[in-house]
C-alpha atoms as a PDB file:
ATOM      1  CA  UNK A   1     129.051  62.939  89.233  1.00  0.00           C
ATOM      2  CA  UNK A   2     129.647  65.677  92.074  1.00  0.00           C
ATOM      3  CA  UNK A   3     127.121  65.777  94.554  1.00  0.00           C
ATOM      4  CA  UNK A   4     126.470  69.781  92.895  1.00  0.00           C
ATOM      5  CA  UNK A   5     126.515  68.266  89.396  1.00  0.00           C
ATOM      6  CA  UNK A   6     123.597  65.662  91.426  1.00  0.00           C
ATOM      7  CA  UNK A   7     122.123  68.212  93.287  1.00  0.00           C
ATOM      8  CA  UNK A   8     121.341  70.316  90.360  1.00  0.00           C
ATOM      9  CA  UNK A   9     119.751  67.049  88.350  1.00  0.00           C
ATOM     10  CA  UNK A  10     117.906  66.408  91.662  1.00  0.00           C
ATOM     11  CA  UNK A  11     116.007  70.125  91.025  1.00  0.00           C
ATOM     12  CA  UNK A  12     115.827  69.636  87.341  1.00  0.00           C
ATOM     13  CA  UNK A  13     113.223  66.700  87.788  1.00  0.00           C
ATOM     14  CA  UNK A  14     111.877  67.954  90.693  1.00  0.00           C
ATOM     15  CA  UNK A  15     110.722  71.537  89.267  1.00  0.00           C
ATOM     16  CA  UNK A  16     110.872  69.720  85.617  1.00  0.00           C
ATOM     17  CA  UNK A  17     106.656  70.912  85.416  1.00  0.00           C
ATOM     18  CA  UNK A  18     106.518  73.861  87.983  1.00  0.00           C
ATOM     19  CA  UNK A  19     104.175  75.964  86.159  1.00  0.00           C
ATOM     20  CA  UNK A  20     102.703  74.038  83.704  1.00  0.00           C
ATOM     21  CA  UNK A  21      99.482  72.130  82.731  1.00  0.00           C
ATOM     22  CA  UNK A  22     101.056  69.555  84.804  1.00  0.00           C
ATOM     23  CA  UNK A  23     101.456  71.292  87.849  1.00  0.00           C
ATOM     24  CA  UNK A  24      98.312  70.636  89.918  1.00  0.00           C
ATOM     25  CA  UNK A  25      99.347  73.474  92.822  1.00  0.00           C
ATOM     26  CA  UNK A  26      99.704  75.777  90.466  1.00  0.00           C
ATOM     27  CA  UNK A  27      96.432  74.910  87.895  1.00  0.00           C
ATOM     28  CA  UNK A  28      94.825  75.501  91.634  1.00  0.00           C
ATOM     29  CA  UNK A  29      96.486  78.724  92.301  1.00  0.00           C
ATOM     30  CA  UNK A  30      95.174  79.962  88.249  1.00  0.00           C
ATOM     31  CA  UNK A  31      91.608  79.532  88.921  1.00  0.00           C
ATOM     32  CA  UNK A  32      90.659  80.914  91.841  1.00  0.00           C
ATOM     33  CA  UNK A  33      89.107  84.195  91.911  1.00  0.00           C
ATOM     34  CA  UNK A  34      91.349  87.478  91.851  1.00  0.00           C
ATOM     35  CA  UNK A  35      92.504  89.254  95.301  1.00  0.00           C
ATOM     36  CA  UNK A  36      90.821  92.657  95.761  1.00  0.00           C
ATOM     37  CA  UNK A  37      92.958  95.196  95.820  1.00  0.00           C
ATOM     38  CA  UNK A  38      93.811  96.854  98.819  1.00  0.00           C
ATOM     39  CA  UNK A  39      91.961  99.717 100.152  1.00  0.00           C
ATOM     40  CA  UNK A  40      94.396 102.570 102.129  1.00  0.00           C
ATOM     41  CA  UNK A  41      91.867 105.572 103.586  1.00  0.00           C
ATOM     42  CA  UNK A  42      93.228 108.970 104.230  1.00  0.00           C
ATOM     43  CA  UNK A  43      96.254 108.383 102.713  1.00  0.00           C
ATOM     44  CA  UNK A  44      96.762 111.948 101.913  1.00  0.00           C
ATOM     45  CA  UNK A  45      95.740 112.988 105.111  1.00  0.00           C
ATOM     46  CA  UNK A  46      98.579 114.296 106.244  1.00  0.00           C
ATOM     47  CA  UNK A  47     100.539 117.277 105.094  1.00  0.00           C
ATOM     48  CA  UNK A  48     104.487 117.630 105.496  1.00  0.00           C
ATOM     49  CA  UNK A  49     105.626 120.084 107.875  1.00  0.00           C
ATOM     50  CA  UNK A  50     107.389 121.562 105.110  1.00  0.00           C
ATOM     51  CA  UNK A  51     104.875 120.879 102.302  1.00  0.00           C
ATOM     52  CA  UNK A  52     102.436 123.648 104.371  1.00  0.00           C
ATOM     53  CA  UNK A  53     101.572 126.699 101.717  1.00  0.00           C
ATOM     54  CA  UNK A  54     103.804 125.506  99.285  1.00  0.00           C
ATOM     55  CA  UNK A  55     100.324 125.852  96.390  1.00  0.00           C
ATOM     56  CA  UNK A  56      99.380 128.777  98.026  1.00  0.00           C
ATOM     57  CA  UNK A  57     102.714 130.899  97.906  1.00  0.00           C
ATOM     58  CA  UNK A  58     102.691 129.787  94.141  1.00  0.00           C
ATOM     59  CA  UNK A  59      98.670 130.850  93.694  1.00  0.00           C
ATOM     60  CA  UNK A  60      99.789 134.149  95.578  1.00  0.00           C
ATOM     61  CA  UNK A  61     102.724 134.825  93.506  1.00  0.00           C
ATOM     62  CA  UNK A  62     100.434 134.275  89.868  1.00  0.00           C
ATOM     63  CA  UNK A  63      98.194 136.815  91.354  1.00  0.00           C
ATOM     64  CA  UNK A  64     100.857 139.648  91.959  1.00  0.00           C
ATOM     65  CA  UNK A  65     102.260 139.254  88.448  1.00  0.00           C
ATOM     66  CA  UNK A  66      99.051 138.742  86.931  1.00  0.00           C
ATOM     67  CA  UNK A  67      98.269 141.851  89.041  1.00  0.00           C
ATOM     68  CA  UNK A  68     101.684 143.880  87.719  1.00  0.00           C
ATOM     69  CA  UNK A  69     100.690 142.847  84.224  1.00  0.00           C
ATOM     70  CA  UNK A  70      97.564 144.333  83.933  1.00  0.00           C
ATOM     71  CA  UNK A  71      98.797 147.829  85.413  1.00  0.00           C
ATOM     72  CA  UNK A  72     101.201 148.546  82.980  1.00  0.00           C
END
C-alpha cells in the first residue's frame, strides 16, 4: 500500500462512527441545552450618509402627484 492509500484507511477507522450513536463527544454535544441566540441592540441605529431623506423625498413626491391629481 502507499502511505496515501494508508493514510486514507488510517481516517476511515478513525472517523468510522463520527456522528453516530457511537460517538460519545458527539451524543454529549446533542443533549445539551440550545445556545441563545444572539442579541445585537441598535442595530439600525445608524443611517447612511446617503440613505438620509431617501423615504421622505418619495412620501413628498406621492403628495405632489396625489396633489396634481385631484386638481384636474
Amino acid at each position: 500500500m502507499t502511505e496515501t492509500a494508508e493514510t486514507q484507511q488510517n481516517y476511515e477507522e478513525m472517523f468510522a462512527h463520527r456522528f453516530s450513536s457511537e460517538d460519545q463527544e458527539y451524543q454529549e454535544y446533542l443533549s445539551r441545552p440550545a445556545d441563545p441566540p444572539p442579541i445585537v441592540e441598535d442595530w439600525r441605529s445608524r443611517g447612511g450618509g446617503n440613505q438620509r431623506g431617501k423615504d421622505n423625498s418619495f412620501v413628498t413626491w406621492c403628495v405632489i402627484m396625489l396633489q396634481a391629481a385631484i386638481r384636474r
